[in-house]
N, C-alpha and C. Protein backbone atom coordinates (compact mmCIF):
# COMPACT_ATOMS: atom_id res chain seq x y z
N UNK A 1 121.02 77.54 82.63
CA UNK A 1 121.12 78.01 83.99
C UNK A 1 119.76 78.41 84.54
N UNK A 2 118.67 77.78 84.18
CA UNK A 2 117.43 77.85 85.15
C UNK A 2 117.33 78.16 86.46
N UNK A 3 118.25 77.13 86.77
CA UNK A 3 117.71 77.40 88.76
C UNK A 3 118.58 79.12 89.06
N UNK A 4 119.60 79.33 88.21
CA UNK A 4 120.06 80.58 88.55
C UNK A 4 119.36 82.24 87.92
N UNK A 5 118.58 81.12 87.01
CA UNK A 5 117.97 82.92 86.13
C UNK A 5 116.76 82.57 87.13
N UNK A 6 116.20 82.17 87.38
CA UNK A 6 114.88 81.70 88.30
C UNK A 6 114.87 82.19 89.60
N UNK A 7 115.95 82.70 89.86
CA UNK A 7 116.43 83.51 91.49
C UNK A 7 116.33 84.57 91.26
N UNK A 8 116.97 85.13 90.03
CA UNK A 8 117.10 86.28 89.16
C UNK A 8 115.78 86.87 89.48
N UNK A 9 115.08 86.16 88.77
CA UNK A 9 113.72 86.42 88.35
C UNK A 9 112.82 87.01 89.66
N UNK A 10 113.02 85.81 90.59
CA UNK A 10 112.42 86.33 91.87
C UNK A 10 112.66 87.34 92.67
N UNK A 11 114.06 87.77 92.40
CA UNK A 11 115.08 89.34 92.82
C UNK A 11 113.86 90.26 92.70
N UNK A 12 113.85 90.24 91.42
CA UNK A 12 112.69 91.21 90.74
C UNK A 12 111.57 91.75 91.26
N UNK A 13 111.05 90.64 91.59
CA UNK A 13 109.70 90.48 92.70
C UNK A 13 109.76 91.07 93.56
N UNK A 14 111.02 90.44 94.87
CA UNK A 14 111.30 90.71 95.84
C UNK A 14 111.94 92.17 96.08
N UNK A 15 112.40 92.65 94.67
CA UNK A 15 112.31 94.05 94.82
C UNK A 15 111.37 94.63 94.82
N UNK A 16 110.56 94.80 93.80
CA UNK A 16 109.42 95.13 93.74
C UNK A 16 108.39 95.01 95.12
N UNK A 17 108.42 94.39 95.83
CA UNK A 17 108.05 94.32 97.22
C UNK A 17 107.98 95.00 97.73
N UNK A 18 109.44 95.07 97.77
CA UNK A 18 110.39 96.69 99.13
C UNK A 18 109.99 97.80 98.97
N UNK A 19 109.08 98.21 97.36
CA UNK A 19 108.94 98.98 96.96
C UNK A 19 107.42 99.45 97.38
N UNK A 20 106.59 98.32 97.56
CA UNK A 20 105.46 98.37 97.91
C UNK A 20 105.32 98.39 99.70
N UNK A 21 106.62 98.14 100.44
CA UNK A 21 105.90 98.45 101.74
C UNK A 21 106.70 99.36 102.14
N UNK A 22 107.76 99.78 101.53
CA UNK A 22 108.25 101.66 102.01
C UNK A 22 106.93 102.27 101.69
N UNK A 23 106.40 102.40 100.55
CA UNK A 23 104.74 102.77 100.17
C UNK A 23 104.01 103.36 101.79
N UNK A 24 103.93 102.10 101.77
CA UNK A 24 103.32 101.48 103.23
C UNK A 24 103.52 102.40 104.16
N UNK A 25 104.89 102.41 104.50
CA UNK A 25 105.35 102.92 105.69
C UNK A 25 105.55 104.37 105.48
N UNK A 26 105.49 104.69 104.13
CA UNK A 26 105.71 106.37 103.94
C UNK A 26 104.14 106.65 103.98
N UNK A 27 103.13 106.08 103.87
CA UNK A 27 102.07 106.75 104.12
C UNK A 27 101.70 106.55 105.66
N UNK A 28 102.31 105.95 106.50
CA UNK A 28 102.02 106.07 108.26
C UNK A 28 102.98 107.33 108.65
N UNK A 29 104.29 107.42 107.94
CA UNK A 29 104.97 108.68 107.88
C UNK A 29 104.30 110.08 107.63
N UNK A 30 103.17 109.71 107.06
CA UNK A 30 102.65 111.21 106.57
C UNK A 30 101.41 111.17 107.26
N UNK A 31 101.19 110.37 108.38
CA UNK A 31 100.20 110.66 109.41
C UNK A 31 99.18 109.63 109.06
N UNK A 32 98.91 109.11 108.11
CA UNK A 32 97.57 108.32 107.48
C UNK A 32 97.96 106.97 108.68
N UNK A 33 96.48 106.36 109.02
CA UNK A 33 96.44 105.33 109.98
C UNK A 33 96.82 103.86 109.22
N UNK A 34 97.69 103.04 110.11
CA UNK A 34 98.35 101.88 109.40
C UNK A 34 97.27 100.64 108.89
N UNK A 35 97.44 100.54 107.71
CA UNK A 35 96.91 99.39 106.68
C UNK A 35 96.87 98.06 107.60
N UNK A 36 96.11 97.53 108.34
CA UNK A 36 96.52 96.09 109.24
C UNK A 36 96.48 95.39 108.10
N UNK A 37 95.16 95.13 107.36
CA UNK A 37 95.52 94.05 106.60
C UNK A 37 96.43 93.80 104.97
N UNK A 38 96.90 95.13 104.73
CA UNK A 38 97.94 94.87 104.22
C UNK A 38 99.43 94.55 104.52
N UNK A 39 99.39 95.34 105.64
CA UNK A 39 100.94 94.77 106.27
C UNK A 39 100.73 93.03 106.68
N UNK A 40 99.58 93.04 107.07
CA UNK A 40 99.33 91.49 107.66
C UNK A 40 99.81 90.87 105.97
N UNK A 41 99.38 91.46 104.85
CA UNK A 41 99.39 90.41 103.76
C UNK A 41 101.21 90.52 103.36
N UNK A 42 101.89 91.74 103.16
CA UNK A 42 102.91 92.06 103.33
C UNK A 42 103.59 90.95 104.16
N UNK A 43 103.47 90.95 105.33
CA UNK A 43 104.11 89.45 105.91
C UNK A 43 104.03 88.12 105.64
N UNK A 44 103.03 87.98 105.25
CA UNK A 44 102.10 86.57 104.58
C UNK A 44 103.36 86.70 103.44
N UNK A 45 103.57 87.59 102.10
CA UNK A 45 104.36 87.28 101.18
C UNK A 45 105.95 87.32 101.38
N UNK A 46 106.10 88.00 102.59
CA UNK A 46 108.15 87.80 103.44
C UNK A 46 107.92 85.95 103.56
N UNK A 47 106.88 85.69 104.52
CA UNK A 47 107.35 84.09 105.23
C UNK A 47 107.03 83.01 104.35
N UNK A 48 106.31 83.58 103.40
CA UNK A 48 105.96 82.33 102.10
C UNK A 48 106.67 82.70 100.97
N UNK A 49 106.86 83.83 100.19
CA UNK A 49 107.37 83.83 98.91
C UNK A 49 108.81 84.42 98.86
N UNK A 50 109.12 85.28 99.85
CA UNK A 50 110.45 85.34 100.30
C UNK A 50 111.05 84.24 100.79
N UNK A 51 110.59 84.11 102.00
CA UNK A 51 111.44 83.22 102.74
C UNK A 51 111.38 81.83 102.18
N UNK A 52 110.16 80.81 102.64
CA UNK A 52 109.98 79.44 102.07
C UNK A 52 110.23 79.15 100.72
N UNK A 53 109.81 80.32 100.24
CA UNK A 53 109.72 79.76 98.12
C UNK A 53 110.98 80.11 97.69
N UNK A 54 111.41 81.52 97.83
CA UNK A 54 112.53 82.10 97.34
C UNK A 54 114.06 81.63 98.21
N UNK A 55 114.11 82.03 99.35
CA UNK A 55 115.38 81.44 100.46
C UNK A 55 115.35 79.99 100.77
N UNK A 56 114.39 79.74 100.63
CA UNK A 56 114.68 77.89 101.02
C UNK A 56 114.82 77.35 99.72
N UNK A 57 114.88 77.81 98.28
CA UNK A 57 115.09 77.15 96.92
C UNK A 57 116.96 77.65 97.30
N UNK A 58 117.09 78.57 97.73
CA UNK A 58 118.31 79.29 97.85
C UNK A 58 119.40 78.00 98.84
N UNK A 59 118.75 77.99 99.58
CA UNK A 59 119.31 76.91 101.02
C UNK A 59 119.21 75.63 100.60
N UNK A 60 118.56 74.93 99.96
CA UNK A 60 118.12 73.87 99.16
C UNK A 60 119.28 73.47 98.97
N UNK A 61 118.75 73.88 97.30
CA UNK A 61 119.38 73.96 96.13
C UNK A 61 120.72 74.52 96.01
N UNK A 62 120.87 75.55 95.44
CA UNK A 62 121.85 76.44 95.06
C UNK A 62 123.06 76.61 96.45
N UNK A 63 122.57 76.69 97.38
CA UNK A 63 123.66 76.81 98.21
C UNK A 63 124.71 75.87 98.65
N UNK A 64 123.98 74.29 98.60
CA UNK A 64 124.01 73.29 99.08
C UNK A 64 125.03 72.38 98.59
N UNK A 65 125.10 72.93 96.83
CA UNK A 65 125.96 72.82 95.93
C UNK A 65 127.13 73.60 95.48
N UNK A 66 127.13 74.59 96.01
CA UNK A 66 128.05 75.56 96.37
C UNK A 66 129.19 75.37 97.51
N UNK A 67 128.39 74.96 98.43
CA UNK A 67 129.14 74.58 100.10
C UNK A 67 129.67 73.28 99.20
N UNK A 68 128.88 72.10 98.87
CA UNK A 68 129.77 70.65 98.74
C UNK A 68 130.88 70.98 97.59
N UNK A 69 130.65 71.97 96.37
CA UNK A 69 131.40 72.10 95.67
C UNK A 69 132.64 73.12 95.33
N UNK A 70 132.06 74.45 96.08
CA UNK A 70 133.35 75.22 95.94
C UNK A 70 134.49 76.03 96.86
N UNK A 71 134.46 75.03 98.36
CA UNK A 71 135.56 75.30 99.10
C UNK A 71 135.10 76.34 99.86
N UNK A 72 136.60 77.41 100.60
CA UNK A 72 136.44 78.10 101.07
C UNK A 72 135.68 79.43 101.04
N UNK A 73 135.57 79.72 99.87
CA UNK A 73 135.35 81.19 99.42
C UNK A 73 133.75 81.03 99.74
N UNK A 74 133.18 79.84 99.04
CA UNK A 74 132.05 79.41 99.15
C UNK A 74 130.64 79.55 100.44
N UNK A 75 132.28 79.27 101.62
CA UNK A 75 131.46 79.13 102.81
C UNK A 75 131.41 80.36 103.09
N UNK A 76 132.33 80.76 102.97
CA UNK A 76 132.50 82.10 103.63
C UNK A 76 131.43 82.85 103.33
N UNK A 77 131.20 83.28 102.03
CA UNK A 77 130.29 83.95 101.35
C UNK A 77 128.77 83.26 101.73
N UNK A 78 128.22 82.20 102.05
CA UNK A 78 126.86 81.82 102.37
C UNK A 78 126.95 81.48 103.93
N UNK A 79 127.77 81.33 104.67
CA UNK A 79 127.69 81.03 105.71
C UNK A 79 127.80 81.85 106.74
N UNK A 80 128.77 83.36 106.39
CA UNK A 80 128.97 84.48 107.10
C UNK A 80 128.17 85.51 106.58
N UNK A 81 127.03 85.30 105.42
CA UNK A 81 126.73 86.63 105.20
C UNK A 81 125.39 85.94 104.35
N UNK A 82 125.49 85.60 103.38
CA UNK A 82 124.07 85.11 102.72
C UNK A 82 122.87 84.36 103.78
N UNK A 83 123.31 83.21 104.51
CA UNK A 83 122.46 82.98 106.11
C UNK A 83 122.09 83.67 106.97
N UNK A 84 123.40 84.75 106.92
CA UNK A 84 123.04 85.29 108.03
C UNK A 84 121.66 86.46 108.11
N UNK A 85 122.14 86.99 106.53
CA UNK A 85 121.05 88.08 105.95
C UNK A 85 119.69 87.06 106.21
N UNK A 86 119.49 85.98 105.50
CA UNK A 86 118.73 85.12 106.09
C UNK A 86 118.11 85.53 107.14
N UNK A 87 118.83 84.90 107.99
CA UNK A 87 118.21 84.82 109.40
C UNK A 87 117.56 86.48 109.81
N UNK A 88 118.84 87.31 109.67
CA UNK A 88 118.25 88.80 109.92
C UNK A 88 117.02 89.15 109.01
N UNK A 89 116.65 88.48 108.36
CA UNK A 89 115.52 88.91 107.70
C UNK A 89 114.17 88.61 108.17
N UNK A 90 114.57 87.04 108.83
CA UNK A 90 113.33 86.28 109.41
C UNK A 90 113.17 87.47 110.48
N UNK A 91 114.07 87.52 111.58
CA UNK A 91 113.94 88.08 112.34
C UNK A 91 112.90 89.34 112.34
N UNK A 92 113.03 90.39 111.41
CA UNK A 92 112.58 91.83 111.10
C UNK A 92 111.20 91.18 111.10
N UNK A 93 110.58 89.82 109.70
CA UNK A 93 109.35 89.60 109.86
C UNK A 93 108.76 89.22 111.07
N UNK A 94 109.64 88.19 111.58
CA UNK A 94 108.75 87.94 112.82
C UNK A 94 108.53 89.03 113.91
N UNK A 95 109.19 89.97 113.65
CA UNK A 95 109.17 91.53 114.72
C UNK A 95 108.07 92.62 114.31
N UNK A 96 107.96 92.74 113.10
CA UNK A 96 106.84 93.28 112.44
C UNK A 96 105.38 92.70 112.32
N UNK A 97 105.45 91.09 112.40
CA UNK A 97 104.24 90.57 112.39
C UNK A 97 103.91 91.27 113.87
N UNK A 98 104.62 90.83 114.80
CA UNK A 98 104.27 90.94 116.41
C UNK A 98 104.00 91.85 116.45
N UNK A 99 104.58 93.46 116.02
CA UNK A 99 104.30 94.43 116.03
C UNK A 99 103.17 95.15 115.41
N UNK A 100 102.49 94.54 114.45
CA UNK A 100 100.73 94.61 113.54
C UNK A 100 100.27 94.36 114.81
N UNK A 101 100.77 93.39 114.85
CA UNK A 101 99.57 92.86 115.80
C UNK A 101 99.09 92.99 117.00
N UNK A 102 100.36 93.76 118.17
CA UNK A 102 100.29 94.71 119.04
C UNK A 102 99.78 96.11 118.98
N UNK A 103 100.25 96.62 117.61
CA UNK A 103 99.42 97.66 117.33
C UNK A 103 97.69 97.96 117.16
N UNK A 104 97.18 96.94 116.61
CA UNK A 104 95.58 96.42 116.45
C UNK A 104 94.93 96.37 117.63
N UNK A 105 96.02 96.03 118.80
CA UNK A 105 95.36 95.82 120.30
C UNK A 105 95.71 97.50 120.62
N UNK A 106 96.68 98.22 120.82
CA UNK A 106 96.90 99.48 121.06
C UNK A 106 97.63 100.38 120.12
N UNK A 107 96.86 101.47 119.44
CA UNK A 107 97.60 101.66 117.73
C UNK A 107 98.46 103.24 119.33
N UNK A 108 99.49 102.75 119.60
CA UNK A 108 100.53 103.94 120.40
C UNK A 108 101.75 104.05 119.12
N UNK A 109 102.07 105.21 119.41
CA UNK A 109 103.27 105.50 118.36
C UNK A 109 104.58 105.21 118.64
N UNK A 110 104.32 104.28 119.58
CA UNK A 110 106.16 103.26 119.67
C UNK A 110 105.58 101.45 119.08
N UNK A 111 104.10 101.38 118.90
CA UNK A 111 103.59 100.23 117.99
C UNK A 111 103.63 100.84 116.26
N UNK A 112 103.47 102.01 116.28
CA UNK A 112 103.59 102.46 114.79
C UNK A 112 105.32 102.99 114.86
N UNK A 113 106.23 103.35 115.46
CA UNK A 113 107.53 102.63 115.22
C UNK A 113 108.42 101.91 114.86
N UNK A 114 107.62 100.90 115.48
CA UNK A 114 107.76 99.34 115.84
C UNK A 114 107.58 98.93 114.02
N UNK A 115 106.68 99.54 113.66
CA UNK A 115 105.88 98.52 112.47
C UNK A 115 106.84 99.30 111.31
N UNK A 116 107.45 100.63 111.53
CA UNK A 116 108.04 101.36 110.52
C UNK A 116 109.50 101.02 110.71
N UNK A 117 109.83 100.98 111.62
CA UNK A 117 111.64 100.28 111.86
C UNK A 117 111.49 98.60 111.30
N UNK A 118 110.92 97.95 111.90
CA UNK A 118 110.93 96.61 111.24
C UNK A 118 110.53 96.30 109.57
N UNK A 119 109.29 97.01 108.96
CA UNK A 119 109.20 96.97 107.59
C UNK A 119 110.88 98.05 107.02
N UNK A 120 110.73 98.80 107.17
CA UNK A 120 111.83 99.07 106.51
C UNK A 120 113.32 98.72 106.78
N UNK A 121 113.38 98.13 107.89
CA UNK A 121 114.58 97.35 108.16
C UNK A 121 114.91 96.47 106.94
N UNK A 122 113.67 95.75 106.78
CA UNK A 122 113.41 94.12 106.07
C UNK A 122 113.42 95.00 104.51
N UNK A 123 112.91 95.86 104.28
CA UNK A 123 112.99 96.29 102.68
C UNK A 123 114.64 96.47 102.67
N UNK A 124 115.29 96.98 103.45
CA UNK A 124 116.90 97.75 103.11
C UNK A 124 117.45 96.24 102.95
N UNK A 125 117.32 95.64 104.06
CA UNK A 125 118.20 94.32 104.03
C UNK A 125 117.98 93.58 102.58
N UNK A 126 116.80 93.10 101.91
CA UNK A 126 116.13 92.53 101.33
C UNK A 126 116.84 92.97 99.63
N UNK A 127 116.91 94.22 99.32
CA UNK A 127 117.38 94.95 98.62
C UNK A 127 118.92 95.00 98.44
N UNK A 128 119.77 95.12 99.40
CA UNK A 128 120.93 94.85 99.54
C UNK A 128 121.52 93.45 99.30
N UNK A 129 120.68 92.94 100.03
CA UNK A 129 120.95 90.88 99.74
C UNK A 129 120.84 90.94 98.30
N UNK A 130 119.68 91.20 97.78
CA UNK A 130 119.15 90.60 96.80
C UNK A 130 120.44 91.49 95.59
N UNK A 131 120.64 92.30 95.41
CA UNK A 131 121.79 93.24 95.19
C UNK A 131 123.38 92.08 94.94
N UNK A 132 123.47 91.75 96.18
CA UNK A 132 125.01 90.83 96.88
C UNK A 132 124.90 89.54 95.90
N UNK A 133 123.83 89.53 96.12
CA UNK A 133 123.39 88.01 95.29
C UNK A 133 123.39 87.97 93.79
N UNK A 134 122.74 89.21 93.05
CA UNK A 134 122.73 89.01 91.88
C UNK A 134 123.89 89.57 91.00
N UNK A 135 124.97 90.10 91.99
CA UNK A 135 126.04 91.10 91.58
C UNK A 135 127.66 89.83 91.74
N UNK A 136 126.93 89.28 92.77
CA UNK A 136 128.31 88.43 93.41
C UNK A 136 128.15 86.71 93.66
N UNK A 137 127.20 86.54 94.06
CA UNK A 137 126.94 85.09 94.72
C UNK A 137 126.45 84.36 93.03
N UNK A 138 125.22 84.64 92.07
CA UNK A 138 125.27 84.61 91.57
C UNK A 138 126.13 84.09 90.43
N UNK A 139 126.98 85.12 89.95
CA UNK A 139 127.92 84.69 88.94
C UNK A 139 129.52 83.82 89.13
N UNK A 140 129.15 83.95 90.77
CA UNK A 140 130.00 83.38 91.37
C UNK A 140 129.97 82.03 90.77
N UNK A 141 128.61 81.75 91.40
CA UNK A 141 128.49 80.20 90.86
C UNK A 141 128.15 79.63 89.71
N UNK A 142 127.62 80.71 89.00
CA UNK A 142 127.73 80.40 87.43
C UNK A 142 129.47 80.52 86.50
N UNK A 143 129.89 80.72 87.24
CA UNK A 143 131.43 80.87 86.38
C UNK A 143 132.22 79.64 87.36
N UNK A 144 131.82 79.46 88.42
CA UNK A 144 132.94 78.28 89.13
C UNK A 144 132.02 77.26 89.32
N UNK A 145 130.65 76.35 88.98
CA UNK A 145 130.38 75.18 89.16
C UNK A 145 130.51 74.63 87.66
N UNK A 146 130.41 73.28 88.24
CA UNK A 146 130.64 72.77 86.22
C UNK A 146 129.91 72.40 85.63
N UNK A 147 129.28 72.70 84.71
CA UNK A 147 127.98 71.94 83.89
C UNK A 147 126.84 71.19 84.44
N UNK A 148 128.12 70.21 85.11
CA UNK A 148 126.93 68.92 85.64
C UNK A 148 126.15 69.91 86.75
N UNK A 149 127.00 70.35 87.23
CA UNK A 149 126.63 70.96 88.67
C UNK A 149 125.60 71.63 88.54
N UNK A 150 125.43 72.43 87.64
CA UNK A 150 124.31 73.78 87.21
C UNK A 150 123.33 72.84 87.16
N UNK A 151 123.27 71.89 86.18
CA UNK A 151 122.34 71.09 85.52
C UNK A 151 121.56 70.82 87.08
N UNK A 152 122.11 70.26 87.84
CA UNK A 152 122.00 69.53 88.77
C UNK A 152 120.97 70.48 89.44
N UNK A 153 121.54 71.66 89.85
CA UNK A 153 120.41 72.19 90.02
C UNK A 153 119.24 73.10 89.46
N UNK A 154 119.82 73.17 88.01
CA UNK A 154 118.14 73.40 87.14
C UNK A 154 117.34 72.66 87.35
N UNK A 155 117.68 70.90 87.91
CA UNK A 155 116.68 70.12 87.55
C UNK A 155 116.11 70.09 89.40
N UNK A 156 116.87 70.44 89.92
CA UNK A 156 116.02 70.43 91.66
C UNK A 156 115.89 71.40 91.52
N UNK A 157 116.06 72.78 90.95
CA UNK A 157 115.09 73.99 91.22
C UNK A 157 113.39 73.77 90.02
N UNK A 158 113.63 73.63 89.07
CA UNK A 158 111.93 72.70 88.36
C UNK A 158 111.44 72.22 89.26
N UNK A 159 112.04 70.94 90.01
CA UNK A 159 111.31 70.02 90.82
C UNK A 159 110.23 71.05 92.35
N UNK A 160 111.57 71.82 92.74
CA UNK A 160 110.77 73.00 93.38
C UNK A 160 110.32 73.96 93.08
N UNK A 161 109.75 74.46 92.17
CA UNK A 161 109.33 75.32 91.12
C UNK A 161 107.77 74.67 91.09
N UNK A 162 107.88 73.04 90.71
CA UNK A 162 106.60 72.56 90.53
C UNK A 162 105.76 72.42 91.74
N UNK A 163 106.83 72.04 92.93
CA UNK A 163 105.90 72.30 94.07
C UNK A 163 105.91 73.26 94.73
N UNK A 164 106.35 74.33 93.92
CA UNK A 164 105.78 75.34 94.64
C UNK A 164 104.40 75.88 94.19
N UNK A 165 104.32 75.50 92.69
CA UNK A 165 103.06 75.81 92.00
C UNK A 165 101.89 75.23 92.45
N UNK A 166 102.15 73.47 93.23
CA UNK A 166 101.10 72.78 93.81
C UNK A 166 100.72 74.04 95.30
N UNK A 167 101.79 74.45 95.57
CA UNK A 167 101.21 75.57 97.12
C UNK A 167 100.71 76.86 96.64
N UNK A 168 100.70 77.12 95.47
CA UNK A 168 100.23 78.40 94.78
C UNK A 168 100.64 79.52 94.94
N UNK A 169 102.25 79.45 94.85
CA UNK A 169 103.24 80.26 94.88
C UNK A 169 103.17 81.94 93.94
N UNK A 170 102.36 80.97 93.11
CA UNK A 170 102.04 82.44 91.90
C UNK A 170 101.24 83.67 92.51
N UNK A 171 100.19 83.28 93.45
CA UNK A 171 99.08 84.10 93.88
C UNK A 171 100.21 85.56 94.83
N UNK A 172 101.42 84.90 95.02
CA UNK A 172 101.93 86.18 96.01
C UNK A 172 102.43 87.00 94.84
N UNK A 173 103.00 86.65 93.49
CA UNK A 173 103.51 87.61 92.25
C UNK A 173 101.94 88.25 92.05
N UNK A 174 100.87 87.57 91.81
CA UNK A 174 99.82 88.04 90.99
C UNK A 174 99.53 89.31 92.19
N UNK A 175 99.19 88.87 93.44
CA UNK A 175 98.82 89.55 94.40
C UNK A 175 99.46 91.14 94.54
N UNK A 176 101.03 91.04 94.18
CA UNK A 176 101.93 91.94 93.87
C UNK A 176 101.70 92.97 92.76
N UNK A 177 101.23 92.17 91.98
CA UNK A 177 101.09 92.96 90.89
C UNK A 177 99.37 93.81 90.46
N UNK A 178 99.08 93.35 91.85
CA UNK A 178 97.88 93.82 91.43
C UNK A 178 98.02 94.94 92.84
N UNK A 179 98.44 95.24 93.74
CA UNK A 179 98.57 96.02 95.02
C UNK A 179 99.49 96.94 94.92
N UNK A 180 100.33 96.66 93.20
CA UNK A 180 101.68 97.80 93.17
C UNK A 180 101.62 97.53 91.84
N UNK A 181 101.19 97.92 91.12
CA UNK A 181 101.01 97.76 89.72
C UNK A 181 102.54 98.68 88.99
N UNK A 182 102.92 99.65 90.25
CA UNK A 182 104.03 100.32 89.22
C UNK A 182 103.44 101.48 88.66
């Protein structure tokens, strides 16, 4: 079950994230002036290693085979709530980028608002999904697809795995681990 411990794996990350820009936002909470170019990098790792690397292996792959293979329950569960978290997620980044970046032109405290409602919007959601997913969606589909099926997508999550390594997917874990060491 590769392509499914491999989501797993990225949970991890992507927790670990949430963890690093509440950080963030609890030190604009305690008066200290906002980090531009970390939140700027903070977004850089939502729209590339969240979203593109991690949710589009999700939308790909794993979901894709889920919808053709396991009926109703299936849709329901990725189509009313796993997408949608999706989408609400893009959303928060693209509201927070705008909002860095309005702030840089005028740092007012409805732009440092702005930047603390949207990052922590995107950590709660992010956390919760990632939660839904590894509690429910997950084993969902490891207990109801069949062999072939899994297989099927261990071998298209490798295939995207490898190109994600050609886009240098690693540098947002390493980057992580060096800005939140824990």
């Amino acid at each position: 079950m590769y392509g499914i411990d491999i989501l797993y794996a990225e949970h991890e990350q992507v927790v670990r994230f949430t963890d690093y820009l509440r950080k963030l936002c609890g030190k604009m909470l305690e008066g200290k002036s906002p980090d531009r170019e970390a939140l700027l990098q903070c977004v850089d790792f939502m729209k590339n290693y969240a979203d593109e690397h991690h949710h589009g292996k999700e939308e790909a792959i794993l979901f894709t085979v889920m919808l053709e293979k396991l009926g109703p329950v299936a849709h329901k569960m990725i189509n009313t709530g796993m997408l949608v978290e999706h989408n609400l997620g893009r959303y928060h980044v693209q509201s927070l980028e705008e909002a860095v970046n309005a702030l840089s032109k005028e740092p007012t405290m409805e732009e440092k608002l702005n930047v603390v409602t949207h990052a922590l919007s995107y950590a709660d959601l992010l956390r919760r999904h990632a939660e839904k997913e590894n509690n429910v969606l997950f084993p969902f589909a490891a207990r109801s697809l069949s062999a072939e099926d899994l297989e099927k997508i261990d071998e298209a999550s490798k295939v995207y795995e490898e190109e994600g390594k050609k886009k240098g997917m690693s540098r947002y874990v390493e980057w992580l681990m060096q800005v939140y060491p824990k």
